[in-house]
C-alpha atoms as a PDB file:
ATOM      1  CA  UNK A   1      72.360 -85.166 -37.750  1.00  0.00           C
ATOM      2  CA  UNK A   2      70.167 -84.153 -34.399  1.00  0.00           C
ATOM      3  CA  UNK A   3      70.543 -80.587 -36.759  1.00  0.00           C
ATOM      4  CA  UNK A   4      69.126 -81.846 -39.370  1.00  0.00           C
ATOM      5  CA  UNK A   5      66.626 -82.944 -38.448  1.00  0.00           C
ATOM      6  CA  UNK A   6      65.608 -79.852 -35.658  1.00  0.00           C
ATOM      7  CA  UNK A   7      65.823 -78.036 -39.087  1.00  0.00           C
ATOM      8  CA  UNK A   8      63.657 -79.926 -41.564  1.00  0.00           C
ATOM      9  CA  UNK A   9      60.931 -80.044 -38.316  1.00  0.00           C
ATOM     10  CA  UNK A  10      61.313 -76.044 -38.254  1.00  0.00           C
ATOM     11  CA  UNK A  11      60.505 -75.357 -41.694  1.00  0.00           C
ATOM     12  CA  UNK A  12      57.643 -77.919 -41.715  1.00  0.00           C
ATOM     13  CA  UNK A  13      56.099 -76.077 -38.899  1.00  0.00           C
ATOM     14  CA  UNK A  14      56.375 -72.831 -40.370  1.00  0.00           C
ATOM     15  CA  UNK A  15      54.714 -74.022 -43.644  1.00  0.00           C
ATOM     16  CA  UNK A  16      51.993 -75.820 -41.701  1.00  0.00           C
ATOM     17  CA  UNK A  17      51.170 -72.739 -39.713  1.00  0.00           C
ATOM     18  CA  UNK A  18      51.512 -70.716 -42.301  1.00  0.00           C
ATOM     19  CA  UNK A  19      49.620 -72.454 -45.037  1.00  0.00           C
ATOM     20  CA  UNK A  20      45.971 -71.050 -44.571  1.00  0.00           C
ATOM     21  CA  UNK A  21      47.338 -67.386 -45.774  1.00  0.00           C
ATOM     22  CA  UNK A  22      47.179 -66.778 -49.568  1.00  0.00           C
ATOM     23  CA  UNK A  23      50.450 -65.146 -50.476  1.00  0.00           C
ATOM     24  CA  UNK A  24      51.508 -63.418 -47.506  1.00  0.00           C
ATOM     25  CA  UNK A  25      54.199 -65.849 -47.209  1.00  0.00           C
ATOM     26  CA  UNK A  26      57.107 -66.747 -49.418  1.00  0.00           C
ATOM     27  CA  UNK A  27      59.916 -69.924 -48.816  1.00  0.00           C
ATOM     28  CA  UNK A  28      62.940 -70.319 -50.735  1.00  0.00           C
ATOM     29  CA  UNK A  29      66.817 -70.273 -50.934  1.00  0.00           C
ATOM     30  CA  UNK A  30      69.469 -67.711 -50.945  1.00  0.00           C
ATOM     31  CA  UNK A  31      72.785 -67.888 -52.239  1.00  0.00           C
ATOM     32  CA  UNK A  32      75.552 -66.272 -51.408  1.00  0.00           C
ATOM     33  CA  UNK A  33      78.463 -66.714 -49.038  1.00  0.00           C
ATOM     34  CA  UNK A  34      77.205 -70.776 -48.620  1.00  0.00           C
ATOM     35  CA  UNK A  35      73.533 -71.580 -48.517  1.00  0.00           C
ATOM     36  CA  UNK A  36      70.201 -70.421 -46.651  1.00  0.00           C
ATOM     37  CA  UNK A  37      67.125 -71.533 -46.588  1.00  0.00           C
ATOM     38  CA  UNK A  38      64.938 -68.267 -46.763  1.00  0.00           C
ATOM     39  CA  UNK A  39      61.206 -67.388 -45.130  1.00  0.00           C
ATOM     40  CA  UNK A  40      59.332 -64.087 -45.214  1.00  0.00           C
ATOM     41  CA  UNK A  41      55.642 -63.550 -43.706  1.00  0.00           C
ATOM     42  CA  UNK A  42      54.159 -60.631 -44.343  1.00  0.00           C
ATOM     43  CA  UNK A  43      53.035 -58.007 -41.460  1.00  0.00           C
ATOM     44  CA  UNK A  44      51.531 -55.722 -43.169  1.00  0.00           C
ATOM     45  CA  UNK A  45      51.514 -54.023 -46.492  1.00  0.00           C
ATOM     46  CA  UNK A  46      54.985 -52.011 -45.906  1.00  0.00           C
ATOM     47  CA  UNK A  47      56.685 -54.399 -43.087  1.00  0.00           C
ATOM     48  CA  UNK A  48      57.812 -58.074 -43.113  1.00  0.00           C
ATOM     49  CA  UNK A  49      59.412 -60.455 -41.164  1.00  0.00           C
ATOM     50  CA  UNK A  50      62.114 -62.673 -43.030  1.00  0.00           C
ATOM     51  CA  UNK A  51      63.887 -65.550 -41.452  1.00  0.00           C
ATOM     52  CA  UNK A  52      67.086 -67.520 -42.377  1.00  0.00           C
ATOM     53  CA  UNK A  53      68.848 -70.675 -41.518  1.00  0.00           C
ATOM     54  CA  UNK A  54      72.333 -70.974 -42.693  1.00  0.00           C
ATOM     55  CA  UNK A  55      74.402 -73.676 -43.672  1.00  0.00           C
ATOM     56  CA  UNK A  56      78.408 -73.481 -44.167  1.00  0.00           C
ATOM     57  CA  UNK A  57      80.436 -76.545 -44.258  1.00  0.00           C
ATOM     58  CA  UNK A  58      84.305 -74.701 -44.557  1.00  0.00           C
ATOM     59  CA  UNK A  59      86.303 -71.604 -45.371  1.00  0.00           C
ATOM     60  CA  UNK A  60      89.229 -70.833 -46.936  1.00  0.00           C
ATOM     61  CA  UNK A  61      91.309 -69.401 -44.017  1.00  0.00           C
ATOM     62  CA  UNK A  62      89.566 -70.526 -41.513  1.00  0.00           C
ATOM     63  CA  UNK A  63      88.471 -74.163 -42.206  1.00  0.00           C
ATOM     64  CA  UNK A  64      85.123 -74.060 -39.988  1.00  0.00           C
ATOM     65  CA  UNK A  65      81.755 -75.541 -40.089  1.00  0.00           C
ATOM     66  CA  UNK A  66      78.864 -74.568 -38.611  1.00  0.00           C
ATOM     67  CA  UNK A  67      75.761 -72.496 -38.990  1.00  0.00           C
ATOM     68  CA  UNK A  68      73.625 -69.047 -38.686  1.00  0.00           C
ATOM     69  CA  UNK A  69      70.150 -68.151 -37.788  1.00  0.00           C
ATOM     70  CA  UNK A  70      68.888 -64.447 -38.777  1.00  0.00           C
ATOM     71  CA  UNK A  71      65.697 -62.684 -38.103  1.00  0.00           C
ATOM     72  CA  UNK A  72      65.317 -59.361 -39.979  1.00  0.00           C
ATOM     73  CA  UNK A  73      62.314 -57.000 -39.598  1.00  0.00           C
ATOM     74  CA  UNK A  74      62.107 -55.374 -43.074  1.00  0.00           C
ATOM     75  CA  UNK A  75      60.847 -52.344 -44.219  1.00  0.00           C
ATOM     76  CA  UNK A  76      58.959 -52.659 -47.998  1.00  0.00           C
ATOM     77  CA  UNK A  77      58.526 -49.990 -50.548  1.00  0.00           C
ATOM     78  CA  UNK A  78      56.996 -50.495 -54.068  1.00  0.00           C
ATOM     79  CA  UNK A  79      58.804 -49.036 -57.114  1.00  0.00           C
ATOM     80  CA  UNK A  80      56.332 -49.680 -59.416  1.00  0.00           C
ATOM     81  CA  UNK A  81      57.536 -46.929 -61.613  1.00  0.00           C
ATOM     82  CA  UNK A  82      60.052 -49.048 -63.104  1.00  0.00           C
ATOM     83  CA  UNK A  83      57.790 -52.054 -63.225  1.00  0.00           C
ATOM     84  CA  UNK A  84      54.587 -53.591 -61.851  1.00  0.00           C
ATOM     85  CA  UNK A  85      56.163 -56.492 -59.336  1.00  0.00           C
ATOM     86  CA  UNK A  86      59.674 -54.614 -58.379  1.00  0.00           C
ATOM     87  CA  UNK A  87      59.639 -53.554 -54.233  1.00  0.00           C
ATOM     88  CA  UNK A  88      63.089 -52.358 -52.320  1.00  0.00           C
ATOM     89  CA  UNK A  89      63.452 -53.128 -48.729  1.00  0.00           C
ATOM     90  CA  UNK A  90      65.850 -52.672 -45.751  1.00  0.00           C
ATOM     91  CA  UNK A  91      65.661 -54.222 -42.664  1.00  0.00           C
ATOM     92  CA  UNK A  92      67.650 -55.164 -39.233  1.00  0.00           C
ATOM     93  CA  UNK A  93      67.583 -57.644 -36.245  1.00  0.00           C
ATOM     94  CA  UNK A  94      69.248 -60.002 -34.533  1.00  0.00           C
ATOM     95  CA  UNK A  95      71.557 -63.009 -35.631  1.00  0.00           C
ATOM     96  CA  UNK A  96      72.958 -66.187 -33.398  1.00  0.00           C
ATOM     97  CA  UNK A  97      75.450 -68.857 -34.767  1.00  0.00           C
ATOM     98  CA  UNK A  98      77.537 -71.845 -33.738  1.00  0.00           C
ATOM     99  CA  UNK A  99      80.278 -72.640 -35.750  1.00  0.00           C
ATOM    100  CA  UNK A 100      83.648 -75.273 -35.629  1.00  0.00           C
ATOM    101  CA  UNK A 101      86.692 -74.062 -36.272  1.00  0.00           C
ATOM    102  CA  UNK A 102      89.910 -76.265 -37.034  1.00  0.00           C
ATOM    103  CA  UNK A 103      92.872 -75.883 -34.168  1.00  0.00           C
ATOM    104  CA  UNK A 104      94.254 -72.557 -35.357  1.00  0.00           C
ATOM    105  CA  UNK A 105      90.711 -70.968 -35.691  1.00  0.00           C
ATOM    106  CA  UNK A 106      89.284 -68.306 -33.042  1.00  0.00           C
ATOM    107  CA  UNK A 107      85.896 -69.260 -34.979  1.00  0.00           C
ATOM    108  CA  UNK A 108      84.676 -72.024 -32.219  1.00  0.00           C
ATOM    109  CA  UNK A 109      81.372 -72.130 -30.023  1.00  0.00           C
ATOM    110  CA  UNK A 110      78.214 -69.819 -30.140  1.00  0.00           C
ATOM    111  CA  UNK A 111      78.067 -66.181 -31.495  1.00  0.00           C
ATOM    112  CA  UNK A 112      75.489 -63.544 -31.192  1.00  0.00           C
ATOM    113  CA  UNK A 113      75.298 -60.482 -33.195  1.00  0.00           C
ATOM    114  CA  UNK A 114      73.199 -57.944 -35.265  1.00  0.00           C
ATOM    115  CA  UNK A 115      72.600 -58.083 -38.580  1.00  0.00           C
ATOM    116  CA  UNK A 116      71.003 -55.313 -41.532  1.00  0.00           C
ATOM    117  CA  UNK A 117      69.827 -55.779 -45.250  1.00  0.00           C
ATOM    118  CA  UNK A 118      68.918 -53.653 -47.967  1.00  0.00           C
ATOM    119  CA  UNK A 119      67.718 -55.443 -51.130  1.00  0.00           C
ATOM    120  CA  UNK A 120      66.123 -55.074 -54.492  1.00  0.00           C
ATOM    121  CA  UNK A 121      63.109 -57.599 -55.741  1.00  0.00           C
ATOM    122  CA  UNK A 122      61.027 -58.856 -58.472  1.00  0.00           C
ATOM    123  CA  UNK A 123      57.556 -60.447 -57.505  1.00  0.00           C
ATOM    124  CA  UNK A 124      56.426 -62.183 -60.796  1.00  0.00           C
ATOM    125  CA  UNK A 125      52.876 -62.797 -61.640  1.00  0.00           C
ATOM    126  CA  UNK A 126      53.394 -66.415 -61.551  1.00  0.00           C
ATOM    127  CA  UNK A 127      54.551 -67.286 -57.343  1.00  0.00           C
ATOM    128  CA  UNK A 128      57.445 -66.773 -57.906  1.00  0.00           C
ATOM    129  CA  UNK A 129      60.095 -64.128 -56.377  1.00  0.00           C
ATOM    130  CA  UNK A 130      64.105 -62.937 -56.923  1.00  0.00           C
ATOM    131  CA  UNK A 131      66.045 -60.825 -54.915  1.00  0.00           C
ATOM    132  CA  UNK A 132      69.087 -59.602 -54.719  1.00  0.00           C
ATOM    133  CA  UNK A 133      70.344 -58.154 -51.455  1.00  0.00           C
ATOM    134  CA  UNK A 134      73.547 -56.687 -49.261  1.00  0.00           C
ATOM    135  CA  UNK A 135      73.927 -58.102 -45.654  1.00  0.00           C
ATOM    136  CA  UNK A 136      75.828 -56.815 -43.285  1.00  0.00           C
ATOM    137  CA  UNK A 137      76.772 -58.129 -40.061  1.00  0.00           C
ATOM    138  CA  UNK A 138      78.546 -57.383 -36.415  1.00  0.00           C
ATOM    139  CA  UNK A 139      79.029 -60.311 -33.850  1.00  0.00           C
ATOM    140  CA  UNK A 140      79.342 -59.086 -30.720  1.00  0.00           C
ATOM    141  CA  UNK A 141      79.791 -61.782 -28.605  1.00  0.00           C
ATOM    142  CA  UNK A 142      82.060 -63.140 -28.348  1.00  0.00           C
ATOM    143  CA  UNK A 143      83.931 -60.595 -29.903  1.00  0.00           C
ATOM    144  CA  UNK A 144      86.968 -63.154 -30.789  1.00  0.00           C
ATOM    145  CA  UNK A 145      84.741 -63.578 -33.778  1.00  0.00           C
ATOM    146  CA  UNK A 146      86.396 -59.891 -35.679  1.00  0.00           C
ATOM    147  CA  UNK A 147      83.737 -57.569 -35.538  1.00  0.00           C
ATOM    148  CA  UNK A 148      82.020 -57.660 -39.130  1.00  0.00           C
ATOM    149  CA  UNK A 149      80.767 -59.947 -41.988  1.00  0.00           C
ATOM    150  CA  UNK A 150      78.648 -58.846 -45.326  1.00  0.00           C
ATOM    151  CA  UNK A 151      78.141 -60.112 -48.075  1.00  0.00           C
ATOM    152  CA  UNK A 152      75.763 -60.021 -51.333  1.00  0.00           C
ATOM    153  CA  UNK A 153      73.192 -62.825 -51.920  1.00  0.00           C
ATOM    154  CA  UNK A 154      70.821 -64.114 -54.560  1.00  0.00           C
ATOM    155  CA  UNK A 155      67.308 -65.312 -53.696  1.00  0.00           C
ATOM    156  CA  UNK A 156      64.682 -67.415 -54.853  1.00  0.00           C
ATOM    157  CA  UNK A 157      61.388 -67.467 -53.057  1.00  0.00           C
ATOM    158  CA  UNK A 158      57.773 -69.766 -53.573  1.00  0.00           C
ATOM    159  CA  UNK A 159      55.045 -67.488 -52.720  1.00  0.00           C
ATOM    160  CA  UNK A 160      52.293 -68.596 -51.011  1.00  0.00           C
END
């Protein structure tokens, strides 16, 4: 619960800060291997900064629960030659998790690792955005944790 709430405070003070930009930001959710909520604030007119809190409740083979929090600095090109409103992007940085693991799980306590990204969007006229990305990941410590995680995620974004 204590989670829960440290979470909901988070992204209310993000959007509070944030709120006096017009469009630099954008808030939203991305789905893939469980849930995320999603934030990206604009740098400048090629970099970014996204942010994501993750949620997972279980695992087939594993049976954990627990969560993830990822900062990526991202890289932004426009390829407006196949449309006004599409941009590709890759990006790296770090990523820290705590997760619960049943009693034959190595998948207990707090992680640390690096994470990359390399995505495809579409920023519609209206504030809206879609992406579509691949994440890879290493934890590193501890290193109980197997090295490497990716997967591919969808994502819907508010911009603002």
């Amino acid at each position: 619960m204590k989670k829960m709430i440290f979470t909901l405070a988070l992204v209310a003070g993000m959007m509070s800060t944030l709120s006096a930009q017009s469009e630099k930001n954008a808030i939203g959710l991305r789905f893939g291997n469980g849930g995320e909520i999603t934030f990206q604030s604009t740098l400048s007119t090629t970099n970014r900064l996204e942010l994501t809190l993750g949620l997972n409740s279980w695992d087939n083979n594993q049976g954990y629960s627990g969560f993830g929090l990822t900062g990526i600095y991202q890289w932004v090109w426009n390829l407006d030659e196949l449309a006004p409103g599409f941009k590709w992007y890759a990006g790296l940085g770090p990523q820290i998790g705590s997760w619960n693991g049943d009693h034959n799980s190595d998948y207990k306590g707090f992680a640390l690792g690096i994470a990359g990204q390399v995505g495809i969007e579409y920023n519609f006229e209206i504030p809206l955005q879609l992406s579509l990305d691949y994440r890879p990941s290493w934890y590193v410590l501890p290193n109980s944790y197997g090295g490497a995680y990716d997967g591919i995620a969808l994502a819907v974004r508010y911009k603002f």
